[in-house]
N, C-alpha and C. Protein backbone atom coordinates (compact mmCIF):
# COMPACT_ATOMS: atom_id res chain seq x y z
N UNK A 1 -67.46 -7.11 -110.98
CA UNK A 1 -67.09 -8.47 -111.36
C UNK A 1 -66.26 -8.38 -112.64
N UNK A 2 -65.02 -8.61 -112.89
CA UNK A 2 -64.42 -9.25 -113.51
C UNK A 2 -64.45 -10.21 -114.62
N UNK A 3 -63.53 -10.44 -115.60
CA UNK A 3 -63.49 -11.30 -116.67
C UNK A 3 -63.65 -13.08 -116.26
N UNK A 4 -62.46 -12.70 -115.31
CA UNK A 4 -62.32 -14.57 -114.81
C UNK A 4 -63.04 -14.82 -113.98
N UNK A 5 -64.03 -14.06 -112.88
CA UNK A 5 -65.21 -14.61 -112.50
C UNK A 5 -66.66 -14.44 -113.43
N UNK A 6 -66.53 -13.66 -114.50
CA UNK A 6 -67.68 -13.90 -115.23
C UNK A 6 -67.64 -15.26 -116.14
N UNK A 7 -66.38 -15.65 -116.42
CA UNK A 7 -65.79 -16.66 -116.77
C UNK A 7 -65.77 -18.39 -116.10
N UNK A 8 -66.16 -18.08 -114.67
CA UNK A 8 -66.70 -19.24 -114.08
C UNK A 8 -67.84 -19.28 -114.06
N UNK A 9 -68.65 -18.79 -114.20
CA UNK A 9 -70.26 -18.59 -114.63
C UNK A 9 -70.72 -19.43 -115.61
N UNK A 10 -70.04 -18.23 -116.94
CA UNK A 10 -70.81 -18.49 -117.85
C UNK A 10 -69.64 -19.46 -118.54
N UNK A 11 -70.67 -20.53 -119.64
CA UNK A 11 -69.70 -21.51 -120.54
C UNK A 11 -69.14 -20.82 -121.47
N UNK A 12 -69.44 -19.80 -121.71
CA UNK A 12 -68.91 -19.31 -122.99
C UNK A 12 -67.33 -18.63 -123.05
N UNK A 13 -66.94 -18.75 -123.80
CA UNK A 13 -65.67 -18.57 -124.38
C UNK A 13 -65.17 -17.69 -125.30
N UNK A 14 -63.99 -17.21 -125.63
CA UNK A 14 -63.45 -16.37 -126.95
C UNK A 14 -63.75 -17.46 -128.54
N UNK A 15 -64.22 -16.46 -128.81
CA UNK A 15 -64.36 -15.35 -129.36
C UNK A 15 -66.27 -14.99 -128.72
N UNK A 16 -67.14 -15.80 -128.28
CA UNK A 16 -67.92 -15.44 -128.26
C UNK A 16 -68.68 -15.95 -126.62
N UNK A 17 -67.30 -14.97 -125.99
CA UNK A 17 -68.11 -14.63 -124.60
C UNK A 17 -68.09 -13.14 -124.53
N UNK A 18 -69.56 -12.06 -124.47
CA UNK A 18 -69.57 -10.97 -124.80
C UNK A 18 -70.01 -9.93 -123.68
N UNK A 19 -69.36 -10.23 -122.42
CA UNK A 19 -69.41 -9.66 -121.23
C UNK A 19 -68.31 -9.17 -120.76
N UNK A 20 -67.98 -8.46 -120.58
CA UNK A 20 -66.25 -7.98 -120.32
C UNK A 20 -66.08 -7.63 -118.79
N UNK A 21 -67.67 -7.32 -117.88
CA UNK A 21 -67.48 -6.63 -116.48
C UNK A 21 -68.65 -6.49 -116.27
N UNK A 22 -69.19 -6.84 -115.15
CA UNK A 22 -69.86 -6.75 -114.51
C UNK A 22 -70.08 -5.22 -113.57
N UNK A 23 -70.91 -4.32 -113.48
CA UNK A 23 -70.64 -3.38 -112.85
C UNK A 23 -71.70 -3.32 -111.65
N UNK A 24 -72.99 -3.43 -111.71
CA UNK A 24 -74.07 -3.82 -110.53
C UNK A 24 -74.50 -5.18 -110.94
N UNK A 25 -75.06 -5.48 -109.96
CA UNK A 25 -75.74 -6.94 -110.04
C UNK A 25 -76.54 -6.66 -108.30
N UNK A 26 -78.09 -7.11 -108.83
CA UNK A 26 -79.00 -7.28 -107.79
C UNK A 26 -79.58 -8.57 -108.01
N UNK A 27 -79.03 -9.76 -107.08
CA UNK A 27 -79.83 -11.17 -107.77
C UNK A 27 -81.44 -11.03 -107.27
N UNK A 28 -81.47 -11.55 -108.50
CA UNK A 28 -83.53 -11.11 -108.39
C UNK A 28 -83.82 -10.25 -108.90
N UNK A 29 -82.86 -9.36 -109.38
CA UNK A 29 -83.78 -8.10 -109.78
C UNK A 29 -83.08 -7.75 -111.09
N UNK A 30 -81.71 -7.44 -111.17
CA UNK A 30 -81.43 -6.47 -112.22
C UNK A 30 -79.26 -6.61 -111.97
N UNK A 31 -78.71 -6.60 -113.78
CA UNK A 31 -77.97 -6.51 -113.39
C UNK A 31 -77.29 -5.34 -114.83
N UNK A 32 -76.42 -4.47 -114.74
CA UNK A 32 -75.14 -3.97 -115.57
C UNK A 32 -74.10 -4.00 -115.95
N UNK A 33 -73.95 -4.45 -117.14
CA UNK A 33 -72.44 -4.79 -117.71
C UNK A 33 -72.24 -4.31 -118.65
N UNK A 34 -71.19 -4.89 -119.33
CA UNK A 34 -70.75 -3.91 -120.13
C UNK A 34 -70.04 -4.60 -121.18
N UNK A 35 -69.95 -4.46 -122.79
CA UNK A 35 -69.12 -5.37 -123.22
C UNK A 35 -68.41 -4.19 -124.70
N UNK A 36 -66.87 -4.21 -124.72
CA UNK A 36 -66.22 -2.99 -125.28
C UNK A 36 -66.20 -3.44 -126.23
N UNK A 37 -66.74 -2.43 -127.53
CA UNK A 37 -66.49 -3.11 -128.88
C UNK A 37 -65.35 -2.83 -129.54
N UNK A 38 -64.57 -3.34 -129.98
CA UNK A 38 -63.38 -3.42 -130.57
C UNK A 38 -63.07 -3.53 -131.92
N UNK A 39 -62.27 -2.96 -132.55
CA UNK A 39 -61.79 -2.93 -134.05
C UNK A 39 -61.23 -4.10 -134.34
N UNK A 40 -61.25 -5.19 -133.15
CA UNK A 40 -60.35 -6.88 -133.59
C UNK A 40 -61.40 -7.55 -133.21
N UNK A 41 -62.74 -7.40 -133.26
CA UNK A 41 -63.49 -8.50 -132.95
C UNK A 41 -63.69 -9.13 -134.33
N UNK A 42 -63.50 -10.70 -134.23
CA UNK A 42 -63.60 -11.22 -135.00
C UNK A 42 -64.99 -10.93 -136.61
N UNK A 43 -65.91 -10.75 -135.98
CA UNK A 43 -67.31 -10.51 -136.65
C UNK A 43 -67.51 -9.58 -137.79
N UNK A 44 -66.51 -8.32 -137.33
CA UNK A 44 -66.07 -7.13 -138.27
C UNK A 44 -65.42 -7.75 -139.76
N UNK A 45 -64.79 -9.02 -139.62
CA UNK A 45 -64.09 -8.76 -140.75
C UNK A 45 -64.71 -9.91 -142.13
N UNK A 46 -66.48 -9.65 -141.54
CA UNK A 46 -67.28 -10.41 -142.71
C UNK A 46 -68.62 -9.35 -142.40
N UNK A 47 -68.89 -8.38 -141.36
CA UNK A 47 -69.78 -7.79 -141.16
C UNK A 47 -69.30 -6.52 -140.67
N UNK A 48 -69.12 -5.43 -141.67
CA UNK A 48 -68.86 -5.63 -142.80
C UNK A 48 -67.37 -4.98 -143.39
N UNK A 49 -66.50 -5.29 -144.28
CA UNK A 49 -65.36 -5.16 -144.79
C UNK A 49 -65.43 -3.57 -144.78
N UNK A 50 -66.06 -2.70 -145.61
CA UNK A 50 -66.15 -1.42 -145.45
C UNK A 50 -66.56 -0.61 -144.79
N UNK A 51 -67.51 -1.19 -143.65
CA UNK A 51 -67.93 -0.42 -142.58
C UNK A 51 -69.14 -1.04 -141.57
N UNK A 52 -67.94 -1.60 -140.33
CA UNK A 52 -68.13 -2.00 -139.71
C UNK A 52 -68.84 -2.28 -138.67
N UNK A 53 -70.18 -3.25 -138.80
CA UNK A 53 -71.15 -2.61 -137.57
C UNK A 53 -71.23 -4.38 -136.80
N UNK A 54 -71.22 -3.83 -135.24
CA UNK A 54 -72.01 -5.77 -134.64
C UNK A 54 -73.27 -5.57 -135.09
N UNK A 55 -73.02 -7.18 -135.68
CA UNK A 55 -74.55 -7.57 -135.99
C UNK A 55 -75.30 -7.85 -134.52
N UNK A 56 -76.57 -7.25 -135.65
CA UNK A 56 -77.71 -7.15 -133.98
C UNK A 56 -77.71 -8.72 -133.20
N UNK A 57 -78.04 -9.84 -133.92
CA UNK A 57 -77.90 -11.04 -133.05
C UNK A 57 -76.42 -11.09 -131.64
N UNK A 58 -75.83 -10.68 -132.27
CA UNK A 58 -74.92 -10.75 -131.34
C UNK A 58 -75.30 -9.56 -130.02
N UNK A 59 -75.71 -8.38 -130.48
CA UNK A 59 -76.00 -7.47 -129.04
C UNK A 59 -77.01 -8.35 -128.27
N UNK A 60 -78.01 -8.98 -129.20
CA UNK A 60 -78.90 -10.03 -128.30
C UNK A 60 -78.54 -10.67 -127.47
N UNK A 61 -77.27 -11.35 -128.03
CA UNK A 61 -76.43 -12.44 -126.89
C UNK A 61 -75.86 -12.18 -126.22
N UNK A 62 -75.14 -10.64 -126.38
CA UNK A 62 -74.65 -9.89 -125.16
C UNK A 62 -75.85 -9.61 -124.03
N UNK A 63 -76.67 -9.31 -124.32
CA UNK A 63 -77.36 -8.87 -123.12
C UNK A 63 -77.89 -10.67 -122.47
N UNK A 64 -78.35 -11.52 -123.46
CA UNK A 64 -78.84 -12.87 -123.26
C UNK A 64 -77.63 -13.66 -121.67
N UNK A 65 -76.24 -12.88 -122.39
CA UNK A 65 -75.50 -13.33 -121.19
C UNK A 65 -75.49 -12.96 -120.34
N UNK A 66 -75.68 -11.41 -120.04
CA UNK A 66 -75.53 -10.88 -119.30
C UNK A 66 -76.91 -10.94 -118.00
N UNK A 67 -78.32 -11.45 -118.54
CA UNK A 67 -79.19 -11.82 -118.21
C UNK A 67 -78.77 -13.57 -117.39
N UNK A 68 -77.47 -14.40 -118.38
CA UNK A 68 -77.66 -15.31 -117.55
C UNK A 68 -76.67 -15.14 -116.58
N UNK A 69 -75.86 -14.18 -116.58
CA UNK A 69 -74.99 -14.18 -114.94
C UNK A 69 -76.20 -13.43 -114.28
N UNK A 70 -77.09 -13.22 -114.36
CA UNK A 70 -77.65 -12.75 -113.36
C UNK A 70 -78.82 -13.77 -112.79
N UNK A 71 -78.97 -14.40 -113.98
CA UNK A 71 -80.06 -15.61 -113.57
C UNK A 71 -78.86 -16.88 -112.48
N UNK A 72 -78.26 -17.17 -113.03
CA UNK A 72 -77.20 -17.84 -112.11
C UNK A 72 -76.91 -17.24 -110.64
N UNK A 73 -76.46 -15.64 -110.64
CA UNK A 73 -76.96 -15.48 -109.18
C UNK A 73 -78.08 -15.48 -108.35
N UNK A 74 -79.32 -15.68 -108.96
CA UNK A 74 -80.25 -15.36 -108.39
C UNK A 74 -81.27 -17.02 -107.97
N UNK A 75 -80.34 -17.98 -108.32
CA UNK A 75 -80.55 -19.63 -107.75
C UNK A 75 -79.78 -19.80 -107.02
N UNK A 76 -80.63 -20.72 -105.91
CA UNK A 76 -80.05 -21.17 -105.06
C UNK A 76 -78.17 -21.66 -104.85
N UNK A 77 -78.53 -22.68 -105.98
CA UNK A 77 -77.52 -23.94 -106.52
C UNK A 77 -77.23 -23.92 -108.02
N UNK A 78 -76.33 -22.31 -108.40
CA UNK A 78 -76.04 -22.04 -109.32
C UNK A 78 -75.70 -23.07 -110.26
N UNK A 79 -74.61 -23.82 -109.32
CA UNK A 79 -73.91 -25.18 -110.57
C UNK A 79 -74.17 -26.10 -110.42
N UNK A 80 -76.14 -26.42 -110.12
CA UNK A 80 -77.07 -27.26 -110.47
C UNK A 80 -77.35 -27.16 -111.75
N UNK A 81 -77.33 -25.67 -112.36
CA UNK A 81 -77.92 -26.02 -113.30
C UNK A 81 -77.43 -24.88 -114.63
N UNK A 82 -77.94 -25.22 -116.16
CA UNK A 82 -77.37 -24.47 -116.82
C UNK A 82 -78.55 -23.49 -117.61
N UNK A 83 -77.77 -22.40 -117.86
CA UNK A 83 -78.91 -21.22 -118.56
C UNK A 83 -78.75 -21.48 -119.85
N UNK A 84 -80.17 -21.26 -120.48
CA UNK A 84 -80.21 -21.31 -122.08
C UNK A 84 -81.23 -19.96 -122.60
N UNK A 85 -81.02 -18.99 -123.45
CA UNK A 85 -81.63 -18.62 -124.31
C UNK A 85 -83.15 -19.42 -124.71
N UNK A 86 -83.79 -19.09 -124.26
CA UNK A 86 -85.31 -19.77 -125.00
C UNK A 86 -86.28 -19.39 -126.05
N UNK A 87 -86.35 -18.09 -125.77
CA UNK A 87 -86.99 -17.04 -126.83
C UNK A 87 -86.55 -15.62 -126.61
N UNK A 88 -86.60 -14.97 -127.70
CA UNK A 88 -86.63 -13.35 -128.21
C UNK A 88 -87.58 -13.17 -128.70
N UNK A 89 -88.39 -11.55 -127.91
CA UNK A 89 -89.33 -10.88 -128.24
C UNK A 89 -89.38 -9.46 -128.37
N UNK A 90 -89.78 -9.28 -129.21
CA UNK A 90 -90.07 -7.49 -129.30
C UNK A 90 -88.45 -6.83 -129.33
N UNK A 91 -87.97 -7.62 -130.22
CA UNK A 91 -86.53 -6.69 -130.17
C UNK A 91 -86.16 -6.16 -131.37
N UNK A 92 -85.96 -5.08 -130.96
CA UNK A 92 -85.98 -3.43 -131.91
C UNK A 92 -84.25 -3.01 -132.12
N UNK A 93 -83.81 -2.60 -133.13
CA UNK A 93 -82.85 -2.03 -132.92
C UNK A 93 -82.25 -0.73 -133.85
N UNK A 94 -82.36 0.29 -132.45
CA UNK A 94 -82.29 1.61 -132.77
C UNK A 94 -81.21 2.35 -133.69
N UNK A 95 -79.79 1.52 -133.08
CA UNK A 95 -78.85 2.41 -133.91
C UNK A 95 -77.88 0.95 -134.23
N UNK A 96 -76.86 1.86 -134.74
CA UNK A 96 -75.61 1.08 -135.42
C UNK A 96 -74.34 0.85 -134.12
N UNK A 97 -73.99 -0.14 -134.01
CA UNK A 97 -72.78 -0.39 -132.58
C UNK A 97 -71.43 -0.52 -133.72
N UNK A 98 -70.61 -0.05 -133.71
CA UNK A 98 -69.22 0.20 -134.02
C UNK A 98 -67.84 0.19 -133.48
N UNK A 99 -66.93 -0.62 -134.24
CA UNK A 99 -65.72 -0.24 -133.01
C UNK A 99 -65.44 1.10 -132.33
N UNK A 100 -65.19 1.21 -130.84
CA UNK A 100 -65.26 1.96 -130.11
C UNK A 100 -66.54 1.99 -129.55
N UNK A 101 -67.44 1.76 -129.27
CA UNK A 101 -68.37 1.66 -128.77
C UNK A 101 -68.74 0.86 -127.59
N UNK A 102 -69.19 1.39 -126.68
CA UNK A 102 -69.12 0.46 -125.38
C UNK A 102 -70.30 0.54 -124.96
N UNK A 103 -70.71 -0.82 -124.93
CA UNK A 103 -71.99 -1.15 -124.43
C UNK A 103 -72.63 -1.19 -123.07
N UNK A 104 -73.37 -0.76 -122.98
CA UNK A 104 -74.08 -0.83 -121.16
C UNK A 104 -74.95 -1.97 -121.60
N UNK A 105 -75.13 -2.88 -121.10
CA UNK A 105 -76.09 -3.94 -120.70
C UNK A 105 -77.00 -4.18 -119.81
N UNK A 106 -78.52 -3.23 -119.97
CA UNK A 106 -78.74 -3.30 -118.94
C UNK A 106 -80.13 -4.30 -118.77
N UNK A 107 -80.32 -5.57 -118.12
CA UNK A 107 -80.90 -6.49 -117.95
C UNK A 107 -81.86 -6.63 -116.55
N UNK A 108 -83.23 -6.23 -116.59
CA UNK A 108 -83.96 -6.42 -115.60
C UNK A 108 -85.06 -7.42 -115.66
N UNK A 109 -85.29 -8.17 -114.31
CA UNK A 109 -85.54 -9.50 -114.25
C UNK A 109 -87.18 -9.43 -114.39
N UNK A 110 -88.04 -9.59 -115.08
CA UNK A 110 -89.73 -9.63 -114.89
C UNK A 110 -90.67 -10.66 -114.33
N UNK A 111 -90.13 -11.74 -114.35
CA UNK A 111 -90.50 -13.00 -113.98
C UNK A 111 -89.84 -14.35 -113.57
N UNK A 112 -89.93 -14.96 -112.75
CA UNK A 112 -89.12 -16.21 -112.26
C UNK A 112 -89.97 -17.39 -112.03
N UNK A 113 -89.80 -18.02 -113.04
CA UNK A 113 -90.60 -19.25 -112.31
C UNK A 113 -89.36 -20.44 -112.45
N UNK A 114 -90.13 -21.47 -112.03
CA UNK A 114 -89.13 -22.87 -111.58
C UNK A 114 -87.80 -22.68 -112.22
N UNK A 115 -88.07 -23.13 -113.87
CA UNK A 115 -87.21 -23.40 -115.00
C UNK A 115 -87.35 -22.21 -116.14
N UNK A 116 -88.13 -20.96 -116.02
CA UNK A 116 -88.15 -20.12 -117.19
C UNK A 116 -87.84 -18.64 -115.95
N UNK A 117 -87.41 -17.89 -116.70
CA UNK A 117 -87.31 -16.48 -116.49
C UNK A 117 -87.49 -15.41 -117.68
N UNK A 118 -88.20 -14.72 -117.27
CA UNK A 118 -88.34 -13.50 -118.43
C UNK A 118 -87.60 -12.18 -117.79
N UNK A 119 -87.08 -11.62 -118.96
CA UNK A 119 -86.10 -10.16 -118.64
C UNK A 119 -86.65 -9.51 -119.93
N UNK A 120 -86.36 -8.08 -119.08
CA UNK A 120 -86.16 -6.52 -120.13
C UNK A 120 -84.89 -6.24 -120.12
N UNK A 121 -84.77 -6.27 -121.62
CA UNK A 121 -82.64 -5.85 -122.06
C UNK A 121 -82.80 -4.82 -122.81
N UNK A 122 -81.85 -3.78 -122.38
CA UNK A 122 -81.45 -2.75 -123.57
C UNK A 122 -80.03 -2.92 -123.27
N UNK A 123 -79.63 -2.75 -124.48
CA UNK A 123 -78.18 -2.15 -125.11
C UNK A 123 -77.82 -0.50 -125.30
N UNK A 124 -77.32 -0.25 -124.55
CA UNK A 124 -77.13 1.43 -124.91
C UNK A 124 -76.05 1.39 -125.46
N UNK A 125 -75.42 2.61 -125.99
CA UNK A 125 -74.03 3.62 -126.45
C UNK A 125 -74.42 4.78 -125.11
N UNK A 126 -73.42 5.22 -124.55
CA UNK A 126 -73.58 6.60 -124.11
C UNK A 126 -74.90 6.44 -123.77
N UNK A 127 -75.79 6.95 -123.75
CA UNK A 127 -76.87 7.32 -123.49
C UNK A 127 -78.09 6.81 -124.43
N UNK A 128 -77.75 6.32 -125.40
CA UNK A 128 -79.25 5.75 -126.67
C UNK A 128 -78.73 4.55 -126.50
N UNK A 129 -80.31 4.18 -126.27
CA UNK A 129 -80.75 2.40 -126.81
C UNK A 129 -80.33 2.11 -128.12
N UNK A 130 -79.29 1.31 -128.54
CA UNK A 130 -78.87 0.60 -129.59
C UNK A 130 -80.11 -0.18 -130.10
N UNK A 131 -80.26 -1.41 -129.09
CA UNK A 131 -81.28 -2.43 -128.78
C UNK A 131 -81.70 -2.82 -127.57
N UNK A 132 -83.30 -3.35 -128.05
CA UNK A 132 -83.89 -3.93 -126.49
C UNK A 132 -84.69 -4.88 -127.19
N UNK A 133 -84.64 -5.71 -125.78
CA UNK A 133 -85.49 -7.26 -126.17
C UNK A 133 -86.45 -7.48 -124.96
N UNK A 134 -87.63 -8.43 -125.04
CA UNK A 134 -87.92 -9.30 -123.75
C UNK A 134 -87.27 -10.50 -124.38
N UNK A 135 -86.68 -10.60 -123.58
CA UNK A 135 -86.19 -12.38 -123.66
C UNK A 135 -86.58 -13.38 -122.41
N UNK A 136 -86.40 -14.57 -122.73
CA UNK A 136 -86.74 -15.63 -121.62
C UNK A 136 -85.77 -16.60 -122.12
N UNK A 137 -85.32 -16.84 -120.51
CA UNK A 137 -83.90 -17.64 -120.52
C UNK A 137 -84.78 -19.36 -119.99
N UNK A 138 -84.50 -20.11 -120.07
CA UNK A 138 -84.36 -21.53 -119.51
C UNK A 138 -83.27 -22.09 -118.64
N UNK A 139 -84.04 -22.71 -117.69
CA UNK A 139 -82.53 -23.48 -116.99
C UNK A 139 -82.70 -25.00 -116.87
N UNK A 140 -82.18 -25.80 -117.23
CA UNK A 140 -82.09 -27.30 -117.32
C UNK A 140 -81.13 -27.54 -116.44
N UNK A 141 -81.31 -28.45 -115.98
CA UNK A 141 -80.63 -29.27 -114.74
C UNK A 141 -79.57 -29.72 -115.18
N UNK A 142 -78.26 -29.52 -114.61
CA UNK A 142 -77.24 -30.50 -115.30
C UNK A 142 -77.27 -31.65 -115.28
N UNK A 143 -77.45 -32.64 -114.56
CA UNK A 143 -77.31 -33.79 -114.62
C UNK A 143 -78.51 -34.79 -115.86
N UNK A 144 -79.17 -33.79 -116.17
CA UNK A 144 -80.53 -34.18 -116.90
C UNK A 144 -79.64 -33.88 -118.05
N UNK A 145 -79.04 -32.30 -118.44
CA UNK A 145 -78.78 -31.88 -119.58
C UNK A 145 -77.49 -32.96 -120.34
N UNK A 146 -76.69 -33.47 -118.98
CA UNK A 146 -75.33 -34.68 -118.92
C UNK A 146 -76.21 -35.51 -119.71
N UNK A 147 -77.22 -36.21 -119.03
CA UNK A 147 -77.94 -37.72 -119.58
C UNK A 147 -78.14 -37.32 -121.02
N UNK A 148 -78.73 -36.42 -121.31
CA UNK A 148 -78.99 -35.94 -122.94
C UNK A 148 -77.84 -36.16 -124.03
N UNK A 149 -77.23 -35.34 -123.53
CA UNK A 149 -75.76 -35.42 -124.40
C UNK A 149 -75.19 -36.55 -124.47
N UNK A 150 -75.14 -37.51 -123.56
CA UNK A 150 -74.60 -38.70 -123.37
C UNK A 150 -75.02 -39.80 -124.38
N UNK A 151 -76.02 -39.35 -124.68
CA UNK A 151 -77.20 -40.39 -125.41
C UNK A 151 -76.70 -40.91 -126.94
């Protein structure tokens, strides 16, 4: 999968849509992506001026996304509804991510219920865990999440 279909998925946008490709995807179970770190990502040039590392929140949200293209395939009626970040747990982070560095994303699914899902994320380099999280995503209904905003 691609930029411009990960791009109909997910809402997110430049500078901070952090999925670049999709490489497996098992809906229900587990998916791999990948997101290339670059010497022009915006983030570098306040974190930090002399030596440059992604801040860990952001590998979070890389994998957080990469967890929700996979939660999106794995519903019925994808564009019923929208994925949210709900909580982070137990997330550790091993090393330093740097330009040049290319991330594996790898996101497996632990639990599904109605409106919550729980996943296991690591972030690798090459072969070492950068970072790993349990996270649990949310999905709200669009037309509910419409009425909200509207308000």
């Amino acid at each position: 999968m691609k930029s411009e279909k990960i791009e109909r998925l997910l809402p997110h946008r430049y500078p901070f849509l952090l999925v670049d490709r999709v490489l497996e995807l098992k809906p229900g179970d587990s998916i791999l992506a990948l997101k290339n770190v670059t010497y022009n990502e915006p983030f570098f040039t306040g974190h930090f001026p002399e030596r440059k590392i992604m801040p860990g929140v952001l590998i979070i949200e890389a994998l957080a996304q990469a967890g929700g293209i996979l939660l999106y395939h794995s519903h019925p009626d994808p564009d019923s509804v929208f994925v949210v970040l709900s909580k982070i747990e137990e997330a550790k982070f091993r090393r330093t991510v740097v330009p040049g560095d290319q991330l594996k994303l790898s996101v497996k699914m632990l639990k599904q219920r109605t409106n919550f899902c729980t996943f296991e994320a690591q972030a690798l380099v090459e072969d070492d865990i950068a970072a790993e999280a349990r996270l649990v995503a949310g999905r709200l209904k669009k037309n509910e999440l419409d009425e909200k905003i509207s308000v």
